[in-house]
Protein backbone atom coordinates (compact mmCIF):
# COMPACT_ATOMS: atom_id res chain seq x y z
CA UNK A 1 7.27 5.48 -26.70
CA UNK A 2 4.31 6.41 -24.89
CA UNK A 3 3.80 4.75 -21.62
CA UNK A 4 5.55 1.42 -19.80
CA UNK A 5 4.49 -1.19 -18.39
CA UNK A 6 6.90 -3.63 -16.92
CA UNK A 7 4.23 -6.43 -17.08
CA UNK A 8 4.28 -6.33 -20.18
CA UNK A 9 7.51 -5.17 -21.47
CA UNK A 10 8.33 -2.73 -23.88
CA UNK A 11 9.21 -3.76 -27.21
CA UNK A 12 12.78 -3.63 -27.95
CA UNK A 13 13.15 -1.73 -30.60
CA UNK A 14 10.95 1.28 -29.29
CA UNK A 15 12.98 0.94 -26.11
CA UNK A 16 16.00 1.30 -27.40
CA UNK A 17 15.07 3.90 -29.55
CA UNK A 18 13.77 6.44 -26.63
CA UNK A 19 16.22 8.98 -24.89
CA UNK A 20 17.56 7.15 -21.56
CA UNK A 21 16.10 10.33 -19.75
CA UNK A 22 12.57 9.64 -21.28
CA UNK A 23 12.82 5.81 -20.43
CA UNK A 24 13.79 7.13 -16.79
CA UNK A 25 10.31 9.28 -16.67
CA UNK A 26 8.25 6.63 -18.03
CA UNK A 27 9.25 4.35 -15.16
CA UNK A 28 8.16 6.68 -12.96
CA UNK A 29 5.10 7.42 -14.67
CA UNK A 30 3.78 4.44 -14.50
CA UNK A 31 4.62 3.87 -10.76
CA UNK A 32 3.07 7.36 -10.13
CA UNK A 33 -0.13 5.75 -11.82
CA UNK A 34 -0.26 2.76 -9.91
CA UNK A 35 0.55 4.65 -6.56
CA UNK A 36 2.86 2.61 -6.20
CA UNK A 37 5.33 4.14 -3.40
CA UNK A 38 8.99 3.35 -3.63
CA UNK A 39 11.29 6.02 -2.82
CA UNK A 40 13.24 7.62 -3.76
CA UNK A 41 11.24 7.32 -6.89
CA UNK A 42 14.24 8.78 -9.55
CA UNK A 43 16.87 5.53 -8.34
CA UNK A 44 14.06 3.14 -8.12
CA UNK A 45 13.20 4.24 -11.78
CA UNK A 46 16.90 4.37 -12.87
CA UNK A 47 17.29 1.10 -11.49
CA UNK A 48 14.77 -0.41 -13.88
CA UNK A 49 15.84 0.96 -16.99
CA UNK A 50 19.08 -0.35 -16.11
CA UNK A 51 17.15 -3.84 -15.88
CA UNK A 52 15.29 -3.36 -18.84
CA UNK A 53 17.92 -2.13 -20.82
CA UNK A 54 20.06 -5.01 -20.24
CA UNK A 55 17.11 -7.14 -22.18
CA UNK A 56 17.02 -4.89 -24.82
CA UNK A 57 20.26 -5.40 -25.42
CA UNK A 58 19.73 -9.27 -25.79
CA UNK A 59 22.35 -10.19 -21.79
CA UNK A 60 21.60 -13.55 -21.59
CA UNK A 61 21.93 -14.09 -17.98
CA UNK A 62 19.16 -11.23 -17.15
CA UNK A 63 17.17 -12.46 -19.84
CA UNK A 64 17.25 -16.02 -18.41
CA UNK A 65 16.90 -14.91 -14.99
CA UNK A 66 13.61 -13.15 -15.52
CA UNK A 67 12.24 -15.94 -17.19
CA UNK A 68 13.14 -18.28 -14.22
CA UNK A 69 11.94 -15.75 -11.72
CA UNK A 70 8.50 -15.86 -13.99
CA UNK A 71 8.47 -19.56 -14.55
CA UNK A 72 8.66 -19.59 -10.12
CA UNK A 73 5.63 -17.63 -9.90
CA UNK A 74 6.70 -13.44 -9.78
CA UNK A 75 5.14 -11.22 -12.44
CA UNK A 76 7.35 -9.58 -14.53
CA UNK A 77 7.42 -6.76 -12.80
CA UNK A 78 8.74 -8.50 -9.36
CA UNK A 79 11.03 -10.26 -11.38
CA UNK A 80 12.62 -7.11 -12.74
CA UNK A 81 12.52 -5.85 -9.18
CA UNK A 82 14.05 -8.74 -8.30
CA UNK A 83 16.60 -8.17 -10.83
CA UNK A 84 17.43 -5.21 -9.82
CA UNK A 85 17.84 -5.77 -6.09
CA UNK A 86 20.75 -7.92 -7.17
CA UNK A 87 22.16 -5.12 -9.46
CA UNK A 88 21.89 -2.47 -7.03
CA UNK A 89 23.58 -4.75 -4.55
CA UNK A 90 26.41 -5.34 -7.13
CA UNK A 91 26.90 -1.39 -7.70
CA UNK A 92 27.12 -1.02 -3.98
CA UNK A 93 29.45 -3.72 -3.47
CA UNK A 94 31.96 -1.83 -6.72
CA UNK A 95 31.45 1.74 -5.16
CA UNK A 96 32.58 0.31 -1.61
CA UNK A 97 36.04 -1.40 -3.98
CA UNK A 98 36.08 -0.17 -7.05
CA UNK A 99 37.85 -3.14 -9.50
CA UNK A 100 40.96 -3.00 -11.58
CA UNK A 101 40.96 -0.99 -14.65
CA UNK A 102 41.84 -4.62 -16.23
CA UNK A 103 39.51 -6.67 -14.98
CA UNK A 104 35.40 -7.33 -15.90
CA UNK A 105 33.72 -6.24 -12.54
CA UNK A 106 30.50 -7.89 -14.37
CA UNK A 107 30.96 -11.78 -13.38
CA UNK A 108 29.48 -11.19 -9.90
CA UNK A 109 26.91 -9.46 -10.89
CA UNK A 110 25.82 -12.68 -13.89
CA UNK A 111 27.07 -15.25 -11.22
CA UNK A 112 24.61 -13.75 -8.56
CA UNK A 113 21.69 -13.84 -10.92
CA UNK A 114 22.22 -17.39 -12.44
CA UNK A 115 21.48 -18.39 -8.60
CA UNK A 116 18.68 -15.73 -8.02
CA UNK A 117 15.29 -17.55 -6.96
CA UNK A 118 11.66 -16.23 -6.51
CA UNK A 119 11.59 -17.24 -3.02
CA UNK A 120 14.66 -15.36 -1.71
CA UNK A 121 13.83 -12.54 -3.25
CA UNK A 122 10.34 -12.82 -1.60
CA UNK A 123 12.33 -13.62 1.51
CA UNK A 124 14.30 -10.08 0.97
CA UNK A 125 11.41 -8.13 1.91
């Protein structure tokens, strides 16, 4: 893979097929090129591989919440962002109490994005 573009979206199978490191420096590549400013850049990045790879990998919820987020008006790029405001909320809230060993810590994380909408994450800042 070559370059990213999260407007566009990379195509799964060349995703998945490029070293997590290289996905990570792509990200920022591309925000580099846009000048767009969002630090620190390395998380930001991290943060939307984790997004993207979660499409990749065919999780429903994200997929459906992007598409939502699109069909209310954010590109796909604010809708990953949006995305992943919710998923670096959720890996706050497990570093601050960690779960179980036994149980999923995941169902907050789908449950928060099944009620994610365009205009509170507009709202968000």
């Amino acid at each position: 893979m070559q370059t990213y573009d999260p407007d566009l979206g990379p195509s799964t199978a060349e995703w998945l097929a490029t070293d997590e490191a290289e996905r990570i420096a792509l990200v920022e590549s591309y925000h580099r090129r846009r000048r767009i400013r969002v630090p620190p850049l390395t998380l930001h990045a991290t943060i939307h591989v984790v997004v993207e790879n979660q499409i990749a990998l065919g999780e429903v919820v994200v997929i459906d919440a992007l598409a939502r987020l699109r069909a209310e008006g954010l590109t796909r790029h604010d809708a990953v962002h949006a995305v992943g405001m919710v998923l670096a909320g959720h890996i706050y809230e497990l570093l601050k109490s960690p779960p179980t060993q036994t149980s999923d810590p995941n169902p907050p994380y789908l449950d928060r994005l099944r009620r994610l909408t365009a205009a509170e994450w507009l709202r968000s800042g």
